[in-house]
N, C-alpha and C. Protein backbone atom coordinates (compact mmCIF):
# COMPACT_ATOMS: atom_id res chain seq x y z
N UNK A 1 0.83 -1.20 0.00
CA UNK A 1 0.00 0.00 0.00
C UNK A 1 0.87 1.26 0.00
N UNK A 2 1.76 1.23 0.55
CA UNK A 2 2.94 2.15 0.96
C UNK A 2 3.62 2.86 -0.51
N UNK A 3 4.04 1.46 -1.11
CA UNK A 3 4.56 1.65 -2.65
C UNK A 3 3.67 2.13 -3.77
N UNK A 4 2.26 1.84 -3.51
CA UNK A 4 1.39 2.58 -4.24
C UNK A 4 0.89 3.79 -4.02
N UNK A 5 0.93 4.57 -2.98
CA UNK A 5 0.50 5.96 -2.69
C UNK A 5 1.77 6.57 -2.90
N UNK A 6 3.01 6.32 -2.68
CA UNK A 6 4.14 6.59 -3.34
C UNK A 6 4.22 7.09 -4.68
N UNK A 7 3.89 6.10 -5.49
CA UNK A 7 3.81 5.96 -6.75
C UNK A 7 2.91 7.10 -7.34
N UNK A 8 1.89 7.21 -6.24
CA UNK A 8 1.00 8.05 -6.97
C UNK A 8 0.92 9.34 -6.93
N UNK A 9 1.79 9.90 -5.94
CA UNK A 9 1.96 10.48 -5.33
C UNK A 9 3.34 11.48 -5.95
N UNK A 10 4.45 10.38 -6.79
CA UNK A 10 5.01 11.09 -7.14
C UNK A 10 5.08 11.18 -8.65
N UNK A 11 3.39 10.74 -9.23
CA UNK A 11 3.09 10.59 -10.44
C UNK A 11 2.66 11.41 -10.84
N UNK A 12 1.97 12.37 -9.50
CA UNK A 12 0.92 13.76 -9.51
C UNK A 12 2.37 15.00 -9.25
N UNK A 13 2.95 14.85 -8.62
CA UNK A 13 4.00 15.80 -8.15
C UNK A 13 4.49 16.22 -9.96
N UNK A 14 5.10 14.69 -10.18
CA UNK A 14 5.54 15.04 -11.87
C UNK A 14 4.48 15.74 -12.39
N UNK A 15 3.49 15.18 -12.24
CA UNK A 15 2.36 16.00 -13.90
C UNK A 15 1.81 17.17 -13.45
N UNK A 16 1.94 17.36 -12.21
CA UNK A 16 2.07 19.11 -11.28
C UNK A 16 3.72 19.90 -12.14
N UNK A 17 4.42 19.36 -12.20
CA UNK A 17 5.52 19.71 -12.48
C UNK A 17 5.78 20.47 -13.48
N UNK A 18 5.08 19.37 -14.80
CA UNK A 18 5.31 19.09 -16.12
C UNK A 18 4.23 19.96 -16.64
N UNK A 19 2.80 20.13 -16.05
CA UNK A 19 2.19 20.80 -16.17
C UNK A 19 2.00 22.89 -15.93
N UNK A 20 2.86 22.99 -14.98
CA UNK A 20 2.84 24.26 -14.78
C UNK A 20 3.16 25.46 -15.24
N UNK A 21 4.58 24.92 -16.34
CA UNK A 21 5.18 26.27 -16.93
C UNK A 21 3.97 26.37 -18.02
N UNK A 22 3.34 25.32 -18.68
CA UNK A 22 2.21 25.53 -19.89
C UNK A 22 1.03 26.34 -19.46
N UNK A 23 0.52 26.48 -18.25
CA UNK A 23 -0.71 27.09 -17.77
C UNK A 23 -0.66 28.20 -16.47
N UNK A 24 1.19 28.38 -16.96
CA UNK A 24 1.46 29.72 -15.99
C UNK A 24 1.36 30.69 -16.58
N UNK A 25 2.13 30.80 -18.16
CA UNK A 25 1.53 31.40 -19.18
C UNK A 25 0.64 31.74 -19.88
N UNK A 26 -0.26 32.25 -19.65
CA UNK A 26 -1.83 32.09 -20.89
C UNK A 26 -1.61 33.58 -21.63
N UNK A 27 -2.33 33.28 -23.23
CA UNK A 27 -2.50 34.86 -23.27
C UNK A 27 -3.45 35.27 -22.82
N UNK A 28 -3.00 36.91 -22.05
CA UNK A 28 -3.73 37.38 -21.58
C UNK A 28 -4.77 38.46 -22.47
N UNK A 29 -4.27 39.09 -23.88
CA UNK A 29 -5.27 39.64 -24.13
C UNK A 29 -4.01 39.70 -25.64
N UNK A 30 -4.86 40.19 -26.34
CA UNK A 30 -4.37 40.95 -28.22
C UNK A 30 -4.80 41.94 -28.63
N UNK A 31 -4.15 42.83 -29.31
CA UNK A 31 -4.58 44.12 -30.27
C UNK A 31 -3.91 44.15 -31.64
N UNK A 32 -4.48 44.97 -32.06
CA UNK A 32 -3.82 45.61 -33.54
C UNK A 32 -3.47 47.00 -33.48
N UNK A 33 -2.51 46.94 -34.18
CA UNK A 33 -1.90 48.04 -34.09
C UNK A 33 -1.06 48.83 -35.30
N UNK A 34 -0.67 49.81 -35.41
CA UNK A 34 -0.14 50.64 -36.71
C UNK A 34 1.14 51.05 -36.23
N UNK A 35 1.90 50.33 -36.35
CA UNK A 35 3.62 50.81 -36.10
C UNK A 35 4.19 52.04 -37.00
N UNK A 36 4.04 52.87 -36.82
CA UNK A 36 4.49 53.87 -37.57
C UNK A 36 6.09 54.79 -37.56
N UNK A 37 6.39 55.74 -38.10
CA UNK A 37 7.02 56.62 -37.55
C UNK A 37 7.51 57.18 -36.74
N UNK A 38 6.67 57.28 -36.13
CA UNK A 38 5.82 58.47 -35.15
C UNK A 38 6.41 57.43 -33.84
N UNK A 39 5.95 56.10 -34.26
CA UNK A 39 6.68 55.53 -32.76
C UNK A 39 8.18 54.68 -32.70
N UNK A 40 8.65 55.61 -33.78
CA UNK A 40 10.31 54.48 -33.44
C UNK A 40 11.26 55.83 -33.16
N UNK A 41 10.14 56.65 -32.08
CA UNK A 41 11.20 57.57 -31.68
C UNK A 41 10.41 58.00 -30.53
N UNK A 42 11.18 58.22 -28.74
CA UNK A 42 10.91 57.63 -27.63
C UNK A 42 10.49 59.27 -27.38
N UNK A 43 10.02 59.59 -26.21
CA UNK A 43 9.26 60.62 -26.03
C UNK A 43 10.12 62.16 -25.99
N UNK A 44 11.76 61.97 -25.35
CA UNK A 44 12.17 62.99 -26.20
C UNK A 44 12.99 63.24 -27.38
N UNK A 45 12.15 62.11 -28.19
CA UNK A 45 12.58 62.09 -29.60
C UNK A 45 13.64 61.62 -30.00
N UNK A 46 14.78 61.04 -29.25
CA UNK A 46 15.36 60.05 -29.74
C UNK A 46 15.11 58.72 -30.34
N UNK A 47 15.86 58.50 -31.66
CA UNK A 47 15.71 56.96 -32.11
C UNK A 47 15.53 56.06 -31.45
N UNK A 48 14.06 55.43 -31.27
CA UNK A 48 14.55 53.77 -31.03
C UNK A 48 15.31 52.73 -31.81
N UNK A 49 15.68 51.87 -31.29
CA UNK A 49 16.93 50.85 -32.07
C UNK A 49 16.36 49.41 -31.51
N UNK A 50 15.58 49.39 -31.65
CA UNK A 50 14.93 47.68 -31.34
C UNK A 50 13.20 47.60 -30.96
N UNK A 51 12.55 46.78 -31.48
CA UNK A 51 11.18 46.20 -32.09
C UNK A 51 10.64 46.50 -30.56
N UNK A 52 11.01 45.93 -29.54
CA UNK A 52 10.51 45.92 -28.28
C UNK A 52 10.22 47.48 -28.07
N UNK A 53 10.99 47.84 -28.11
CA UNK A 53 11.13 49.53 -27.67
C UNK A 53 10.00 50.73 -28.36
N UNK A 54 10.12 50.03 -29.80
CA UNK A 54 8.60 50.86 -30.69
C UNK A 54 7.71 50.62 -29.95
N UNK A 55 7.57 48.70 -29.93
CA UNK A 55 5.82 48.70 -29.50
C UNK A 55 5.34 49.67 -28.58
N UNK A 56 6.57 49.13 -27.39
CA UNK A 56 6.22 50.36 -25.93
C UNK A 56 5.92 51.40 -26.07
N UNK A 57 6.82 52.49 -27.30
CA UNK A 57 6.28 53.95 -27.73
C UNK A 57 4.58 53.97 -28.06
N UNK A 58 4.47 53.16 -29.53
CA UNK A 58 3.17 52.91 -29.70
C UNK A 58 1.88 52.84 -28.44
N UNK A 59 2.42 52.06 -27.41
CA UNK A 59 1.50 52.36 -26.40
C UNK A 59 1.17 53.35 -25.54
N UNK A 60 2.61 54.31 -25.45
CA UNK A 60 2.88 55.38 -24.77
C UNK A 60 1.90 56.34 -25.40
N UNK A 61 2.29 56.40 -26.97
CA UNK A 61 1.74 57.19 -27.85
C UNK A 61 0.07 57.17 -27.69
N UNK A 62 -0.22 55.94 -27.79
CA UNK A 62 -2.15 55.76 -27.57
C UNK A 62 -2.54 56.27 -26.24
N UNK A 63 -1.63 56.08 -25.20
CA UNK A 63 -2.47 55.61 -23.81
C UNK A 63 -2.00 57.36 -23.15
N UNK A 64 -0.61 57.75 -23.14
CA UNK A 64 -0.24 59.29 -22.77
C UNK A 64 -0.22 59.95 -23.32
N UNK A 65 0.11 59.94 -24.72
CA UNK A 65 0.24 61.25 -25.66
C UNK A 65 -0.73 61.26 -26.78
N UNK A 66 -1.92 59.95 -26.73
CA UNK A 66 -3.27 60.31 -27.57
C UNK A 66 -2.94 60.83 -29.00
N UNK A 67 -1.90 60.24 -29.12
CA UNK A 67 -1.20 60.53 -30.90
C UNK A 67 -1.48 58.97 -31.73
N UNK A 68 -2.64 58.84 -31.17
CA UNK A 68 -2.89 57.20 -32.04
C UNK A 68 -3.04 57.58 -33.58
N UNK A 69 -2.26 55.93 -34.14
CA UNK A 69 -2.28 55.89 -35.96
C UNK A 69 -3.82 55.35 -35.94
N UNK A 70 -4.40 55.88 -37.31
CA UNK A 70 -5.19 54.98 -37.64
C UNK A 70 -5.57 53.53 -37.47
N UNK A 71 -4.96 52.54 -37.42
CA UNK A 71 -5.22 51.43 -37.47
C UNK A 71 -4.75 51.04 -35.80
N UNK A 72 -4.82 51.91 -34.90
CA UNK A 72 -4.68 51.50 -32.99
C UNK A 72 -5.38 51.23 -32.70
N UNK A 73 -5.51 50.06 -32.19
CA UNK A 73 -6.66 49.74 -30.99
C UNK A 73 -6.21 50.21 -29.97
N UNK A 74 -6.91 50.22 -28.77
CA UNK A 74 -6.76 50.74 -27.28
C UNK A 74 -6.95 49.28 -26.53
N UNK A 75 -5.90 48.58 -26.04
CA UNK A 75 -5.77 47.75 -25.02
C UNK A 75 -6.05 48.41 -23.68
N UNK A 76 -6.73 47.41 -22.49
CA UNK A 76 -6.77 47.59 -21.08
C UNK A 76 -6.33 47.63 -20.30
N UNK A 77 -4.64 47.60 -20.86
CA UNK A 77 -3.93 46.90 -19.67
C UNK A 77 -2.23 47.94 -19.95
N UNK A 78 -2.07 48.16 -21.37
CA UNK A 78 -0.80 48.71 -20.75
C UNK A 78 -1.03 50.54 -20.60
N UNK A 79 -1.63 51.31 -20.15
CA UNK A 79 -2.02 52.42 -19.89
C UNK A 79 -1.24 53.51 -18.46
N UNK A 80 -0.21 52.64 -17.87
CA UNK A 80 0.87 53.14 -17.08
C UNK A 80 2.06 52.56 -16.94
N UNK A 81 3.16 53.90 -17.06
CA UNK A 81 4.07 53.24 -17.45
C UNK A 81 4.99 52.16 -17.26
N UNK A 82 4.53 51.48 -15.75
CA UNK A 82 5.01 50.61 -15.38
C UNK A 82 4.74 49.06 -16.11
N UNK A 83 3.39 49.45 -16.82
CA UNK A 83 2.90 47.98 -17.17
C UNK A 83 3.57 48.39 -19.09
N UNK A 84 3.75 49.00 -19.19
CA UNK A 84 4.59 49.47 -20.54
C UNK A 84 5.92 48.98 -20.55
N UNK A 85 6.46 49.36 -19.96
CA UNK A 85 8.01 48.82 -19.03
C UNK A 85 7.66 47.04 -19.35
N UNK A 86 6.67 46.94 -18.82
CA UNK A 86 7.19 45.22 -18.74
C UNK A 86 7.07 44.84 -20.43
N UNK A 87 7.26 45.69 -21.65
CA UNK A 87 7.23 44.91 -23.42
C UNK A 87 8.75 44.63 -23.20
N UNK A 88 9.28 45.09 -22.46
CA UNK A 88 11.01 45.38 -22.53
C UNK A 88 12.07 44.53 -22.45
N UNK A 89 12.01 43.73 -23.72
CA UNK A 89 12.95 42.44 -23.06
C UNK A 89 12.12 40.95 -23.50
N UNK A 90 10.94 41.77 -23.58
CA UNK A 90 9.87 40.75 -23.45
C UNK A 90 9.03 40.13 -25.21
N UNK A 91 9.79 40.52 -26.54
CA UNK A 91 9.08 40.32 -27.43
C UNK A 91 9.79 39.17 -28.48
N UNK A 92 8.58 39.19 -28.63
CA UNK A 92 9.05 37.62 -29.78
C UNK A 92 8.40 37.96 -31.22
N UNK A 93 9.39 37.87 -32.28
CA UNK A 93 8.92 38.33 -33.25
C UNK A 93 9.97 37.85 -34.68
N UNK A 94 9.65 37.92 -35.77
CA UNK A 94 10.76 37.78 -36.75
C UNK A 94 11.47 38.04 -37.06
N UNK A 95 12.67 38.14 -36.86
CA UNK A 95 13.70 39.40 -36.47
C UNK A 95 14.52 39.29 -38.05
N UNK A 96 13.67 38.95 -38.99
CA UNK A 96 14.25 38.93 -40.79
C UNK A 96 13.03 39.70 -40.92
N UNK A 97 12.14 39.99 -40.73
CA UNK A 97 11.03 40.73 -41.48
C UNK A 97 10.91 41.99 -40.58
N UNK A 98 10.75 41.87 -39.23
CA UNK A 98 10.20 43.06 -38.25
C UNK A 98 11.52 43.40 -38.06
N UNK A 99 11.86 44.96 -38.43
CA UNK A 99 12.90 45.68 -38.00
C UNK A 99 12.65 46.98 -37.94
N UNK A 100 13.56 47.53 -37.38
CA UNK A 100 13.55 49.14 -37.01
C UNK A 100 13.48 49.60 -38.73
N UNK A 101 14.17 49.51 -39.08
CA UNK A 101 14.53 49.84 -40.96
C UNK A 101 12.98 50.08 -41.57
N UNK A 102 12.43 49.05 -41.05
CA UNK A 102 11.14 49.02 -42.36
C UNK A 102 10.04 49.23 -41.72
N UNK A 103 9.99 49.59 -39.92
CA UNK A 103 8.86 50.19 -39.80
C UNK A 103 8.81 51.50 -39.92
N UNK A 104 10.22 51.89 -39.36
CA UNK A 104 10.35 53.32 -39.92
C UNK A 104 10.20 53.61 -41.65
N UNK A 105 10.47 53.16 -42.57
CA UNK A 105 10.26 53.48 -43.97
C UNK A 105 8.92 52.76 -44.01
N UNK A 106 8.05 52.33 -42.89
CA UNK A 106 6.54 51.86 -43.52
C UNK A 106 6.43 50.71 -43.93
N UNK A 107 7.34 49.68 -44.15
CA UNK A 107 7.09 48.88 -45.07
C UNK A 107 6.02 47.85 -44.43
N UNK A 108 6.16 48.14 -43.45
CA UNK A 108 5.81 47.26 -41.96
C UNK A 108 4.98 48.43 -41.46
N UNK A 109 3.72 47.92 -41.47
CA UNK A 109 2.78 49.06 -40.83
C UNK A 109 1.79 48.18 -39.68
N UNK A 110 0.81 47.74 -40.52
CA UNK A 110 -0.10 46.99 -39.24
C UNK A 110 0.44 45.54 -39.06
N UNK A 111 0.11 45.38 -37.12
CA UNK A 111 0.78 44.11 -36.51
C UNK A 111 -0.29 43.93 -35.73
N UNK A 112 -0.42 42.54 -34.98
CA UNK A 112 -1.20 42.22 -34.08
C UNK A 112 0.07 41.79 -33.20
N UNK A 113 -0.42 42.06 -31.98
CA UNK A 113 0.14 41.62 -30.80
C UNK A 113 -0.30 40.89 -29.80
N UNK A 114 0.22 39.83 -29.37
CA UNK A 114 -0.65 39.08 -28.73
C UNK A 114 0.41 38.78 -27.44
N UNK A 115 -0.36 39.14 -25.89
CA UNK A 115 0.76 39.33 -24.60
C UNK A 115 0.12 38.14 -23.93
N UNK A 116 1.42 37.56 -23.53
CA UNK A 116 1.20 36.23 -22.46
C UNK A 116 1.94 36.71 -20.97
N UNK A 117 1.04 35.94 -20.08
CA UNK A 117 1.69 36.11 -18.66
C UNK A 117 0.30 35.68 -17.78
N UNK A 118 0.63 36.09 -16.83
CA UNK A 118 -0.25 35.49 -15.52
C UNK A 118 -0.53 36.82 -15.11
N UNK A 119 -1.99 37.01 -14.33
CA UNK A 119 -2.18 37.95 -13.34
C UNK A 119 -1.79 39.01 -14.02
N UNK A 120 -1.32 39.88 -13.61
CA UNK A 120 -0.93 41.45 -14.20
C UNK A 120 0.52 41.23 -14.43
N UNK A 121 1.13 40.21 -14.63
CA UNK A 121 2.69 40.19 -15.34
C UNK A 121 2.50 39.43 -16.40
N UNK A 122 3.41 40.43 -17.38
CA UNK A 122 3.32 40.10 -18.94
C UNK A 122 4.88 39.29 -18.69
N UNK A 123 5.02 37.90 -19.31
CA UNK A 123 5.42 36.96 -19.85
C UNK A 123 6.12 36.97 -21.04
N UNK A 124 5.26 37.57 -21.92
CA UNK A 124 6.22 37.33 -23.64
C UNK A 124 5.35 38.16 -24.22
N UNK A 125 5.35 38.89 -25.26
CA UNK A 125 5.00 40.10 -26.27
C UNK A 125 4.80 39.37 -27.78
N UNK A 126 4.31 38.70 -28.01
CA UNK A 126 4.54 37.96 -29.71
C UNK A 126 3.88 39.18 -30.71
N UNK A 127 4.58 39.29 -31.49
CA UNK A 127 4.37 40.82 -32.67
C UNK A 127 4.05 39.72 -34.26
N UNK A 128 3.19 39.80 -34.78
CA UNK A 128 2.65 39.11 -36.11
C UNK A 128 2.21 40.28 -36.77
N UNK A 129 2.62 39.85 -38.13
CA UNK A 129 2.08 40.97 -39.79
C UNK A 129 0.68 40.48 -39.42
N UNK A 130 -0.07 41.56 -40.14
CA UNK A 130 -1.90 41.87 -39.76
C UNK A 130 -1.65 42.30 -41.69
N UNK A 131 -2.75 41.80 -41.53
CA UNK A 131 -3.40 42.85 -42.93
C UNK A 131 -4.69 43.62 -42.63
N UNK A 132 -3.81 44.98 -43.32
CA UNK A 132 -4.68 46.32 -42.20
C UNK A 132 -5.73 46.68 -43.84
């Protein structure tokens, strides 16, 4: 009896284990959005130099400075700058197609974004081409 509650015991521990990083993550929400110009340059107007760093402008831009592109949605969640702060580090994306180069020249305009994490911490940032 001993060897079987054992067993089972450390059959549940594993699939507790094995199970957790998959359903610690969920996405938590998606938008669309218009990467423009306007946001690969940080609020006192210096160049951004990396994909992570636009999106964050882009949100800055919708949520503080109400300079939304056409094609912005308004997400619920990154609207201070602390929860902006957390795209930083945090994006996953194609790094042969999505670049600073071609959103700034446009070539690259509308994206969907889709944020994973738990609770009010964002996890991962995934950036996908949209057709706007």
């Amino acid at each position: 009896m001993y060897r079987i509650l054992t067993f089972v015991t450390a059959s549940l521990c594993s699939l507790w284990l094995v199970s957790a990083p998959a359903s610690a993550q969920q996405m938590m929400f998606e938008y669309y959005t218009m990467l423009s110009a306007q946001d690969t340059y940080n609020s006192r107007g210096a160049p951004l130099n990396d994909v992570c760093g636009i999106v964050q402008q882009d949100r800055a831009n919708v949520h503080k400075f109400g300079k939304r592109d056409s094609g912005d949605q308004v997400d619920n969640f990154f609207f201070t700058p602390e929860r902006r702060a957390m795209i930083t580090g945090r994006c996953a994306y194609d790094p042969s197609y999505h670049t600073v180069q071609r959103i700034r020249s446009q070539v690259i305009g509308f994206v969907l974004v889709r944020v994973f994490g738990t609770g009010s911490t964002v996890t991962r940032v995934e950036i996908y081409e949209a057709a706007g």
